[in-house]
PDB file of N, CA and C in Angstrom:
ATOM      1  N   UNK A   1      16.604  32.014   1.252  1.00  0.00           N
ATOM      2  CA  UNK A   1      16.942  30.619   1.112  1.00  0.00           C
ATOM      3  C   UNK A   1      16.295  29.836   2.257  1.00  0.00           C
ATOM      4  N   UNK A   2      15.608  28.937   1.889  1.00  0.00           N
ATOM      5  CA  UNK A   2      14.941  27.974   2.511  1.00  0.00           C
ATOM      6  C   UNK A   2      15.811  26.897   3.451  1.00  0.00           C
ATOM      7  N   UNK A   3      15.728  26.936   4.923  1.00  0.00           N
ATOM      8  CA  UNK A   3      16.646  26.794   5.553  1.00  0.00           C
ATOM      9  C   UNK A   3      16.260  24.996   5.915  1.00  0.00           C
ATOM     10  N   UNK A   4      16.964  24.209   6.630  1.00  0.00           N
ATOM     11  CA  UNK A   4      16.492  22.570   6.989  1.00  0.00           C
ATOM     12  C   UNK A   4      15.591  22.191   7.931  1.00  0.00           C
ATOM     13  N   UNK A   5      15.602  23.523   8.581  1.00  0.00           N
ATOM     14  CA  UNK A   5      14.438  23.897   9.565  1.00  0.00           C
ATOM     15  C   UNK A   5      13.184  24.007   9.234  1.00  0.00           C
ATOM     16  N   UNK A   6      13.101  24.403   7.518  1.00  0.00           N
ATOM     17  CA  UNK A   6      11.585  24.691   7.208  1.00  0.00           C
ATOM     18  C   UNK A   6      11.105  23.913   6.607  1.00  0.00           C
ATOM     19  N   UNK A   7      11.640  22.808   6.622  1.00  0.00           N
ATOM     20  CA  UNK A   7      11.502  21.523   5.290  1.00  0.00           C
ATOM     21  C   UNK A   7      11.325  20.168   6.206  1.00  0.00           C
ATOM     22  N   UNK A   8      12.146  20.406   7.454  1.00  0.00           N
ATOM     23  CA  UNK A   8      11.841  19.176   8.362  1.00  0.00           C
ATOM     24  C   UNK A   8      10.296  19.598   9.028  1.00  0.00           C
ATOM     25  N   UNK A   9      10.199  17.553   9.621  1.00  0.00           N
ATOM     26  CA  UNK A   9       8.403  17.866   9.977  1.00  0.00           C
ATOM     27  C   UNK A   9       9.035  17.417  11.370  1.00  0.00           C
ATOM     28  N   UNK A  10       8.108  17.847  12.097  1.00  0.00           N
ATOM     29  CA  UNK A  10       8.226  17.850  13.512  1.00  0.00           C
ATOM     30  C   UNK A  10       8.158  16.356  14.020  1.00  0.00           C
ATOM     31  N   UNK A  11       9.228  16.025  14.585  1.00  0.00           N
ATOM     32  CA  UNK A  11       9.341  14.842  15.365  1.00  0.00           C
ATOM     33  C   UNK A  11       8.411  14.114  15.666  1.00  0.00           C
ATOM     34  N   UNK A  12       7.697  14.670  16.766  1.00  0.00           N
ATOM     35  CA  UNK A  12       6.323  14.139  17.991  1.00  0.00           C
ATOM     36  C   UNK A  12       4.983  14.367  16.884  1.00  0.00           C
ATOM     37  N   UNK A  13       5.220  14.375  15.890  1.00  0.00           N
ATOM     38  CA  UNK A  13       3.582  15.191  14.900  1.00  0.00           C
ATOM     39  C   UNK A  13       2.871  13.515  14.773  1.00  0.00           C
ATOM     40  N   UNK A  14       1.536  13.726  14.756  1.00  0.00           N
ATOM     41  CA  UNK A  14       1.284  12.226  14.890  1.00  0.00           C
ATOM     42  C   UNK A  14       0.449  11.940  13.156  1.00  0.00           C
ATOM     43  N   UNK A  15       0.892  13.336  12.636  1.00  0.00           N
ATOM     44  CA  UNK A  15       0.418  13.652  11.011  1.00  0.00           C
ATOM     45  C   UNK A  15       1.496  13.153  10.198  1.00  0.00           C
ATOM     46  N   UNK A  16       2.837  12.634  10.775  1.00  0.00           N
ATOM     47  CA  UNK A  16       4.071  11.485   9.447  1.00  0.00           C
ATOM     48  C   UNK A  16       3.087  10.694   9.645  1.00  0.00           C
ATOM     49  N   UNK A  17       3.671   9.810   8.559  1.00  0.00           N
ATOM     50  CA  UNK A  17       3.253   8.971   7.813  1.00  0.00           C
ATOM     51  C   UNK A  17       3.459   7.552   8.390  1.00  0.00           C
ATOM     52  N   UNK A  18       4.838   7.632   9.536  1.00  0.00           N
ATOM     53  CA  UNK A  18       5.384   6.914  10.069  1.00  0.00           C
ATOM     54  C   UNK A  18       4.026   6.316  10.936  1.00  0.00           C
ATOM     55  N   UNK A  19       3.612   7.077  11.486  1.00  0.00           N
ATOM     56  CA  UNK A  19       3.283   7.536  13.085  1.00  0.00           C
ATOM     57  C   UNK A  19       1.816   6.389  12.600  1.00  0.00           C
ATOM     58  N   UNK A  20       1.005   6.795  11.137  1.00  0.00           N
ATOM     59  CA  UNK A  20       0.096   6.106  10.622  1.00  0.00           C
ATOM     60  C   UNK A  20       0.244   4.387  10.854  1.00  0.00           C
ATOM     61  N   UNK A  21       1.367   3.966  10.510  1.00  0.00           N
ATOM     62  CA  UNK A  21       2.069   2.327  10.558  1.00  0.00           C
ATOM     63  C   UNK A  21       1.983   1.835  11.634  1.00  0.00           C
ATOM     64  N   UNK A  22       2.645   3.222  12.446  1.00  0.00           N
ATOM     65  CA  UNK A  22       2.936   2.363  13.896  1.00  0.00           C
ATOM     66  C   UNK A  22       1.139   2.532  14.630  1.00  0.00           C
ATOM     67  N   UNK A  23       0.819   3.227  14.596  1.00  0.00           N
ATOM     68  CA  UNK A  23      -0.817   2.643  15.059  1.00  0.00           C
ATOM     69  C   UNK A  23      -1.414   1.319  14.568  1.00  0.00           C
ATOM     70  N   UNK A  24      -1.089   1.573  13.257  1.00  0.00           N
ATOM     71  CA  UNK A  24      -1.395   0.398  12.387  1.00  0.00           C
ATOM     72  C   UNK A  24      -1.353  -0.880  12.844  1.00  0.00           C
ATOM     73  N   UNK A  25       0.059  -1.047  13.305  1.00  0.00           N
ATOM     74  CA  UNK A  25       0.562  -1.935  14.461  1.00  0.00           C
ATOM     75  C   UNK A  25       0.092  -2.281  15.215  1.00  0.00           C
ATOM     76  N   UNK A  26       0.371  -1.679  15.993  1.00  0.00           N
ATOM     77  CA  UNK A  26      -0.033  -1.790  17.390  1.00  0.00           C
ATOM     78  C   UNK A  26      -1.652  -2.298  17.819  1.00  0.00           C
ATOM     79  N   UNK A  27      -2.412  -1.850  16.884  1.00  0.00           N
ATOM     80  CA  UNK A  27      -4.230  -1.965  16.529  1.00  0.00           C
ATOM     81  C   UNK A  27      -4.152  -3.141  16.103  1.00  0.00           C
ATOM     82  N   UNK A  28      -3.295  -3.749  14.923  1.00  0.00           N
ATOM     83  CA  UNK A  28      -3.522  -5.246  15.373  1.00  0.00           C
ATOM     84  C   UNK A  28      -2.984  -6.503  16.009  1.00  0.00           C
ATOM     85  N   UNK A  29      -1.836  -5.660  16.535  1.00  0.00           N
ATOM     86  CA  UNK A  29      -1.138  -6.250  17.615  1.00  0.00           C
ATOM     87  C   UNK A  29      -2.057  -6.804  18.760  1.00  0.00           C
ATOM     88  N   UNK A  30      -2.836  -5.421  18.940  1.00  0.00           N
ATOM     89  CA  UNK A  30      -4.120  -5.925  20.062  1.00  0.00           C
ATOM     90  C   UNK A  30      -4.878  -6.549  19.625  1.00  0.00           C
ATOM     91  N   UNK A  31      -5.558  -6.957  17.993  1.00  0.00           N
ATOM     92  CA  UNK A  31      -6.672  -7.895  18.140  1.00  0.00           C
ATOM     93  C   UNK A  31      -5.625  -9.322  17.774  1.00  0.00           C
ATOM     94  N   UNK A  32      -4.790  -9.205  17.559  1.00  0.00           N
ATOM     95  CA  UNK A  32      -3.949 -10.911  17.785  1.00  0.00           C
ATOM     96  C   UNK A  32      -3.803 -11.540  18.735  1.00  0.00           C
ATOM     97  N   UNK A  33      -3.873 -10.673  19.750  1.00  0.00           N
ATOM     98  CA  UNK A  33      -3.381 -10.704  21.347  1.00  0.00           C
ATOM     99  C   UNK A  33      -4.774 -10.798  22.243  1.00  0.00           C
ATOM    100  N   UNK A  34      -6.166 -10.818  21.206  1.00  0.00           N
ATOM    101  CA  UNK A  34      -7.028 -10.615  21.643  1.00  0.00           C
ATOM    102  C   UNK A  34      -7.952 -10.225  22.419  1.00  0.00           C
ATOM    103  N   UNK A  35      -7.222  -8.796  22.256  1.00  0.00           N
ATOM    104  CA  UNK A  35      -7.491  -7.668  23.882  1.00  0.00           C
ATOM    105  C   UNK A  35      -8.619  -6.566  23.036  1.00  0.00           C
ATOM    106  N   UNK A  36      -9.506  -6.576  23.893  1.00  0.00           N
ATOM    107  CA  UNK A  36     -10.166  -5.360  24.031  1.00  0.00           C
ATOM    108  C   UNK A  36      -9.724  -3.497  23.921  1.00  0.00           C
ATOM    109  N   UNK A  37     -10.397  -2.308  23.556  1.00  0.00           N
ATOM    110  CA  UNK A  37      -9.375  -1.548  24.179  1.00  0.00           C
ATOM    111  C   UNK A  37      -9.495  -1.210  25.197  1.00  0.00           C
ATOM    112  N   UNK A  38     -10.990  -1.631  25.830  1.00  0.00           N
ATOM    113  CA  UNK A  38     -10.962  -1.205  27.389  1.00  0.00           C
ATOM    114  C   UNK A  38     -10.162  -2.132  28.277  1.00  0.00           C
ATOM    115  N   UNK A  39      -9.932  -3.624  27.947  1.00  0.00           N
ATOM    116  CA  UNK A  39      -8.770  -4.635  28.577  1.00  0.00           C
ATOM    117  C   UNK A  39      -7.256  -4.463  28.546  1.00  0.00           C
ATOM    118  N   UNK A  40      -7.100  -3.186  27.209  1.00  0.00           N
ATOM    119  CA  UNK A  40      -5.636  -2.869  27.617  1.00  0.00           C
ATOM    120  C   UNK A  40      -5.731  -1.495  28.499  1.00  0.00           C
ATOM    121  N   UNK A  41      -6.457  -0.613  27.842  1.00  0.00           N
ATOM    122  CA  UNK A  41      -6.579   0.895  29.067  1.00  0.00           C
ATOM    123  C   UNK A  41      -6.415   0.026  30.145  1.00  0.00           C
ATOM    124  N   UNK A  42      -7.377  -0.845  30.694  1.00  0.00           N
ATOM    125  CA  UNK A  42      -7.283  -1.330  32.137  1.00  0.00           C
ATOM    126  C   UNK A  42      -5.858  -1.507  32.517  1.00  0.00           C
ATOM    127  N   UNK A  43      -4.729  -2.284  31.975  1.00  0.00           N
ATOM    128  CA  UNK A  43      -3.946  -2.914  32.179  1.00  0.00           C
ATOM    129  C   UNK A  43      -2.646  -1.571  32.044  1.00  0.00           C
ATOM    130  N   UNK A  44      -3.122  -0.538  31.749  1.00  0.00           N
ATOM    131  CA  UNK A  44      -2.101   0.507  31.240  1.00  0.00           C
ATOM    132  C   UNK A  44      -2.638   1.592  32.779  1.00  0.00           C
ATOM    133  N   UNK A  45      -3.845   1.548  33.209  1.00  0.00           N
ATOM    134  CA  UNK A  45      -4.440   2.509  33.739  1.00  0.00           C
ATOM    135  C   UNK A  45      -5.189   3.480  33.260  1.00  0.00           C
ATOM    136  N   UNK A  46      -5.565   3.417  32.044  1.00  0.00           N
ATOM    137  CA  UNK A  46      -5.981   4.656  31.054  1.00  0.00           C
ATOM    138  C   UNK A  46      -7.529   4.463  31.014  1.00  0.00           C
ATOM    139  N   UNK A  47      -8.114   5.581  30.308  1.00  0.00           N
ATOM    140  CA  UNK A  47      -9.689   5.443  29.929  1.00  0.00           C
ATOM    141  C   UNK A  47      -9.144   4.384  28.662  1.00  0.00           C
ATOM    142  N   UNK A  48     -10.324   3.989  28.082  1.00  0.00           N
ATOM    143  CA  UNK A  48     -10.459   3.254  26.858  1.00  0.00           C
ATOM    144  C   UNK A  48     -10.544   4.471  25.810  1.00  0.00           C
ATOM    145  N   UNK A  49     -11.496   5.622  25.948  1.00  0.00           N
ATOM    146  CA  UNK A  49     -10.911   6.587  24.791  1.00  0.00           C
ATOM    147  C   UNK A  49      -9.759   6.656  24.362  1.00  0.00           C
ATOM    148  N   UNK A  50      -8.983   6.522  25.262  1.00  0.00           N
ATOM    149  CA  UNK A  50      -7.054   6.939  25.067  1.00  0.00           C
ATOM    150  C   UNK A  50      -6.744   6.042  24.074  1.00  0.00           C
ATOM    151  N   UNK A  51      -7.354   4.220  24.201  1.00  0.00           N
ATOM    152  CA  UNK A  51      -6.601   3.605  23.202  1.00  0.00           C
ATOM    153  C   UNK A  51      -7.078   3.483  22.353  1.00  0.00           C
ATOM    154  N   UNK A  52      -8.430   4.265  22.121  1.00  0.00           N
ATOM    155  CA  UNK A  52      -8.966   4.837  20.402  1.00  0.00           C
ATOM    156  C   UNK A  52      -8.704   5.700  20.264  1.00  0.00           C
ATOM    157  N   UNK A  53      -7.966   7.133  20.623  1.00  0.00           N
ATOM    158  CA  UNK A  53      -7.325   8.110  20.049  1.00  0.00           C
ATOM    159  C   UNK A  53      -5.900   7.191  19.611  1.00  0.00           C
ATOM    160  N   UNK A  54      -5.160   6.643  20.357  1.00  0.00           N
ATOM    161  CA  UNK A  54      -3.849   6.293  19.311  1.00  0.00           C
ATOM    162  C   UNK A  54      -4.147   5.515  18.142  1.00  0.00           C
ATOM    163  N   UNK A  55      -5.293   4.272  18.419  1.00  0.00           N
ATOM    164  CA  UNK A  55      -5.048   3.472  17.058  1.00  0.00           C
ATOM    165  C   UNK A  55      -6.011   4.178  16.452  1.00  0.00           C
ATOM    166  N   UNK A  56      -6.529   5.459  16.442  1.00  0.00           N
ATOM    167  CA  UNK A  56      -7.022   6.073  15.186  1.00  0.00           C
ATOM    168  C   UNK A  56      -6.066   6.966  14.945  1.00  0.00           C
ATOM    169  N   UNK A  57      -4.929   7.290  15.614  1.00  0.00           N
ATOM    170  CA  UNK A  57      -4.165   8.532  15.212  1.00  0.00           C
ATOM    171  C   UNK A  57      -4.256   9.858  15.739  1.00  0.00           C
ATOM    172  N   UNK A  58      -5.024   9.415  16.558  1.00  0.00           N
ATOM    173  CA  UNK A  58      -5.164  11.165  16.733  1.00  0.00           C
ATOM    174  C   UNK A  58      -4.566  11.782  18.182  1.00  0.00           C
ATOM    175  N   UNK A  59      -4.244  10.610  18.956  1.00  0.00           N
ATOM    176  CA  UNK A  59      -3.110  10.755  19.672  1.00  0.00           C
ATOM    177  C   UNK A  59      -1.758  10.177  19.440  1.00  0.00           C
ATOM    178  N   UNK A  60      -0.408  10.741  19.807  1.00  0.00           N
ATOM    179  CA  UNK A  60       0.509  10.663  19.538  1.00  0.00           C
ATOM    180  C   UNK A  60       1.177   9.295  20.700  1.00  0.00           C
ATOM    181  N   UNK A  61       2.191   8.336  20.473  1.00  0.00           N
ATOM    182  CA  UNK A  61       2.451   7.575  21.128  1.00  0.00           C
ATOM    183  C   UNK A  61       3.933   7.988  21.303  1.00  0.00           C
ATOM    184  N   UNK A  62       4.787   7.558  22.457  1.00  0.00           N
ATOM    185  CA  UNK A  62       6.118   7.655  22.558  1.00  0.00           C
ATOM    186  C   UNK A  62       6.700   6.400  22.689  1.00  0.00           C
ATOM    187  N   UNK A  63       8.149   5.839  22.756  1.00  0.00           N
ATOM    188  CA  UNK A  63       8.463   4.771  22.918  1.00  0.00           C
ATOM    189  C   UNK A  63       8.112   4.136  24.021  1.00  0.00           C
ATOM    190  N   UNK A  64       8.104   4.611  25.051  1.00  0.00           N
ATOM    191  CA  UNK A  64       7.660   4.051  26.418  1.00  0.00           C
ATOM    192  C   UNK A  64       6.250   3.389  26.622  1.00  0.00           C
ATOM    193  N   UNK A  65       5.757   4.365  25.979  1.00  0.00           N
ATOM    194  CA  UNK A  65       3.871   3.656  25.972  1.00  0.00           C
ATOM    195  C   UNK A  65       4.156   2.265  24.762  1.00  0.00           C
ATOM    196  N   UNK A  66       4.957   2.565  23.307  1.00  0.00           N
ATOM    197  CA  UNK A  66       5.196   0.911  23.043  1.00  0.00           C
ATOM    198  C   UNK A  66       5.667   0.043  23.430  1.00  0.00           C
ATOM    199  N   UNK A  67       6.437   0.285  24.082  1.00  0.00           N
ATOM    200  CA  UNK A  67       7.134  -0.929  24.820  1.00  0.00           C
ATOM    201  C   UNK A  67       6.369  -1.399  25.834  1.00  0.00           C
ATOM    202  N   UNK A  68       5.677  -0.724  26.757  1.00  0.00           N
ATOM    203  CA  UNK A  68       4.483  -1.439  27.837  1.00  0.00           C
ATOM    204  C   UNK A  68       3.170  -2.048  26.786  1.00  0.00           C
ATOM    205  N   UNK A  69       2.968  -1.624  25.543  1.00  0.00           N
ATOM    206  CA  UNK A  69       2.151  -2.038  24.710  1.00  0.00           C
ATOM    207  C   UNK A  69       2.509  -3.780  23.806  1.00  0.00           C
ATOM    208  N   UNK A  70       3.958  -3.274  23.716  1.00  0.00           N
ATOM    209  CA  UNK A  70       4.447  -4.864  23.231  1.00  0.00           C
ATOM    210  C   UNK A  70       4.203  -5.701  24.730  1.00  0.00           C
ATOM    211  N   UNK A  71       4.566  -5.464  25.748  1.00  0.00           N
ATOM    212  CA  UNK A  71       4.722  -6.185  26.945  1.00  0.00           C
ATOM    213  C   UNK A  71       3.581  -7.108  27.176  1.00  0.00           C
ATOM    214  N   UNK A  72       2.147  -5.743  26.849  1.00  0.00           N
ATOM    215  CA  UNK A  72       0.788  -6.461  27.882  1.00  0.00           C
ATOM    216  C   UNK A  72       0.260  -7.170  26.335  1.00  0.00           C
ATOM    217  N   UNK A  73       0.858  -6.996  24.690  1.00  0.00           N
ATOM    218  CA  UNK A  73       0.176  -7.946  23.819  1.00  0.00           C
ATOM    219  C   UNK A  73       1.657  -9.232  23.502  1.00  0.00           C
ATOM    220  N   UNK A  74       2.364  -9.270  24.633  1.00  0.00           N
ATOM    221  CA  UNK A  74       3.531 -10.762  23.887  1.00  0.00           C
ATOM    222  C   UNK A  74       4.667 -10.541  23.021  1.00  0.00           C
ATOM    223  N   UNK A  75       4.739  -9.399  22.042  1.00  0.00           N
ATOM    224  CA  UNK A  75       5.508  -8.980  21.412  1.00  0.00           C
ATOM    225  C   UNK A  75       7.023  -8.863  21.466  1.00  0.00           C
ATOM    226  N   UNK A  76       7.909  -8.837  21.511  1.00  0.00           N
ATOM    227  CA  UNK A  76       9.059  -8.759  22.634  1.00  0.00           C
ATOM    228  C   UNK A  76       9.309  -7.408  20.952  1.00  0.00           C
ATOM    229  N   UNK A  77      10.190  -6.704  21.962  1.00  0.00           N
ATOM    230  CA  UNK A  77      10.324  -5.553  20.936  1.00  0.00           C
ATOM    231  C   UNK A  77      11.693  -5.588  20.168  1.00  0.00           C
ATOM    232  N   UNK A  78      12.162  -7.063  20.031  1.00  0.00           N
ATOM    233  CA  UNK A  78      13.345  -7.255  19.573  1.00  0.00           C
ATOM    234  C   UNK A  78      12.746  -7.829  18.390  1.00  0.00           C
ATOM    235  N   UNK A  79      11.549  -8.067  18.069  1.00  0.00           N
ATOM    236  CA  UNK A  79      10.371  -8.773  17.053  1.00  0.00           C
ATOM    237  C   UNK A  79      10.001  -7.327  16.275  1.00  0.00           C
ATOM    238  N   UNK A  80       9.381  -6.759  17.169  1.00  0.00           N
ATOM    239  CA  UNK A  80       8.753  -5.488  16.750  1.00  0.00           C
ATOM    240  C   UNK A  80       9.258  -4.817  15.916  1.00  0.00           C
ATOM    241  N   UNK A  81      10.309  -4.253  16.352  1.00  0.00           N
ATOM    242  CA  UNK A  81      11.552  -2.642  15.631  1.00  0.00           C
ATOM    243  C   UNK A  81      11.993  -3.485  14.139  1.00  0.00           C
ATOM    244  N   UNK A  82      12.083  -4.811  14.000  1.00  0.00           N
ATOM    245  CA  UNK A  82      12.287  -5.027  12.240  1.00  0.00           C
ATOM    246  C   UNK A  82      10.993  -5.099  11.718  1.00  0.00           C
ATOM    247  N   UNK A  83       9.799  -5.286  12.786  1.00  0.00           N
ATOM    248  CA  UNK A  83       9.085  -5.746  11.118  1.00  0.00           C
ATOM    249  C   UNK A  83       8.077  -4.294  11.398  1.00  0.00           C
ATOM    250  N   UNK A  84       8.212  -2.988  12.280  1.00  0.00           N
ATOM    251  CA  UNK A  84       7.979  -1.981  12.341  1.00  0.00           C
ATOM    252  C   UNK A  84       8.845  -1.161  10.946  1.00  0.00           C
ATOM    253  N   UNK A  85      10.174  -1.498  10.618  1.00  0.00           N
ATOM    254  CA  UNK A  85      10.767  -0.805   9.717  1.00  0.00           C
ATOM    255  C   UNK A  85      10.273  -1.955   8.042  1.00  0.00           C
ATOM    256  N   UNK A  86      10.355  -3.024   8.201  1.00  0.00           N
ATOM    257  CA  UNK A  86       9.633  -3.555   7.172  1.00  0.00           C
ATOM    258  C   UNK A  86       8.586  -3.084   6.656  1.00  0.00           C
ATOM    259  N   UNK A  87       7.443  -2.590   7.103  1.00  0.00           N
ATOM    260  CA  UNK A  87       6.078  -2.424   7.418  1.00  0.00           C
ATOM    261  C   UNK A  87       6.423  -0.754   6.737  1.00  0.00           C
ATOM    262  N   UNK A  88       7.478   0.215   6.946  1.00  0.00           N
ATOM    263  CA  UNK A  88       7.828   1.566   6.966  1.00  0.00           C
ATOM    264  C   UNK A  88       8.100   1.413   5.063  1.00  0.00           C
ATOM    265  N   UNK A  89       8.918   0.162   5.259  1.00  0.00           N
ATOM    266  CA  UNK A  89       9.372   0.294   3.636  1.00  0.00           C
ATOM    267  C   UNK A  89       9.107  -0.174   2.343  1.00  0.00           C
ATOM    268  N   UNK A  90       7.516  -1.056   3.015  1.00  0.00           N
ATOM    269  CA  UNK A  90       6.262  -1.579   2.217  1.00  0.00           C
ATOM    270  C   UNK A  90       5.583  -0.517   2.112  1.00  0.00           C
ATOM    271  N   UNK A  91       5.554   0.767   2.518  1.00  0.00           N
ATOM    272  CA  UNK A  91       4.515   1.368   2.109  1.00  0.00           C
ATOM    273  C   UNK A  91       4.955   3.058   1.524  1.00  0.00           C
ATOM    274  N   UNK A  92       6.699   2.710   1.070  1.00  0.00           N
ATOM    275  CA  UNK A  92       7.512   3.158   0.236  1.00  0.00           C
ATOM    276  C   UNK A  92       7.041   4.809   0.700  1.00  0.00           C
ATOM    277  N   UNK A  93       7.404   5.030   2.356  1.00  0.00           N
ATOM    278  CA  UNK A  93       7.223   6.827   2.361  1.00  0.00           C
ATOM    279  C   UNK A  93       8.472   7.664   2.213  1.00  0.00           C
ATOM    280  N   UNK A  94       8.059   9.220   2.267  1.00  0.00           N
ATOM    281  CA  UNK A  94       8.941   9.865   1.930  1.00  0.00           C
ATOM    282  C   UNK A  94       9.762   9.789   2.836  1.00  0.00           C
ATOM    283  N   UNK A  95      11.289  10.330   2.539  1.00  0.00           N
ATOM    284  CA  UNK A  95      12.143  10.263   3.583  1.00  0.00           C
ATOM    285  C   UNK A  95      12.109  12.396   4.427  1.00  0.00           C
ATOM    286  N   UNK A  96      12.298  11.731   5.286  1.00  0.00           N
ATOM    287  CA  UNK A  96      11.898  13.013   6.166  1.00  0.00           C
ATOM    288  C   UNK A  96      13.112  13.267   6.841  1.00  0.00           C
ATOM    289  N   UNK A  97      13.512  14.624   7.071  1.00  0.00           N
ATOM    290  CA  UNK A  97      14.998  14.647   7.573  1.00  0.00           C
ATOM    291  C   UNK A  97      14.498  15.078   8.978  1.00  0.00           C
ATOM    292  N   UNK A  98      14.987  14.596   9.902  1.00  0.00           N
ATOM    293  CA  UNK A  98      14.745  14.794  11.351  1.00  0.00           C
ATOM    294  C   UNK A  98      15.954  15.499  11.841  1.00  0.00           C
ATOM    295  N   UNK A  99      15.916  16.779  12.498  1.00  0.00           N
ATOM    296  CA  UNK A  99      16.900  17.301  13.459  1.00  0.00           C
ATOM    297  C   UNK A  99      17.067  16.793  14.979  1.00  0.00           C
ATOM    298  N   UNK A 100      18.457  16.990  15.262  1.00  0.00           N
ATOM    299  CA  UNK A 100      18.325  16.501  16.536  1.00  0.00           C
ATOM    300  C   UNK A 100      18.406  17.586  16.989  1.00  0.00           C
ATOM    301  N   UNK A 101      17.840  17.631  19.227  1.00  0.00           N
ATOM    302  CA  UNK A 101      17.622  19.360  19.090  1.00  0.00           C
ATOM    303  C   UNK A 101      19.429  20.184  19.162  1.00  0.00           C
ATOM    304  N   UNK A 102      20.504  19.706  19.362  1.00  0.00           N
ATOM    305  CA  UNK A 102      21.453  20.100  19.177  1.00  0.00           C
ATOM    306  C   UNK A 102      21.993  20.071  17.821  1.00  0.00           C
ATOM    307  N   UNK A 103      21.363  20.387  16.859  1.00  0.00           N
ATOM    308  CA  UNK A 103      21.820  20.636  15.493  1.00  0.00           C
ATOM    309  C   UNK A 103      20.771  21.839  15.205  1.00  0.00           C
ATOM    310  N   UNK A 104      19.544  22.243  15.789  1.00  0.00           N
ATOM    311  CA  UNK A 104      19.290  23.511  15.228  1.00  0.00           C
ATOM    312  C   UNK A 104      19.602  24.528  15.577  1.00  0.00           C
ATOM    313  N   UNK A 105      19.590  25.466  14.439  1.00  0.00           N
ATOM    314  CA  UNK A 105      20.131  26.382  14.673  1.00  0.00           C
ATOM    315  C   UNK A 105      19.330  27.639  15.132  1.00  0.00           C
TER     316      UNK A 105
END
């Protein structure tokens, strides 16, 4: 029997579907805000590769790096988190069951 463990997708995977949106975001968050990606690396400390691995996906972002990301493009993240879940339910994905790590077994 196929346990909830083998059916859930890994949290941090930057392969949901979710993870696709929120780059999505954020990529044109920066050209509204009319930043470069080497003008935000600068402002973050990063190479400019770094902020073409996230808004292509192929690096993973955490909340902390969005929230300094809403900061340096204007965003206030009390704006963000609804039309981040708007944006989730326009593009009608699957629902994914997430464990927390004190529920696996």
């Amino acid at each position: 029997m196929a346990s909830v463990l083998d059916t859930a997708m890994k949290v941090t995977s930057v392969h949901r579907p979710e993870h696709a949106v929120l780059v999505a975001m954020l990529r044109q968050m920066r050209l509204d805000a009319d930043l470069t990606q080497a003008a935000v690396a600068e402002k973050l400390g990063v190479a400019q590769t770094a902020i073409s691995d996230i808004e292509t996906n192929v690096r993973g972002v955490d909340f902390l790096l969005v929230r300094d990301l809403c900061q340096i493009y204007k965003v206030e993240m009390e704006d963000f988190l609804p039309e981040f879940e708007k944006q989730l339910l326009k593009k009608k994905l699957p629902k994914t069951k997430l464990l927390r790590k004190d529920k696996r077994l």
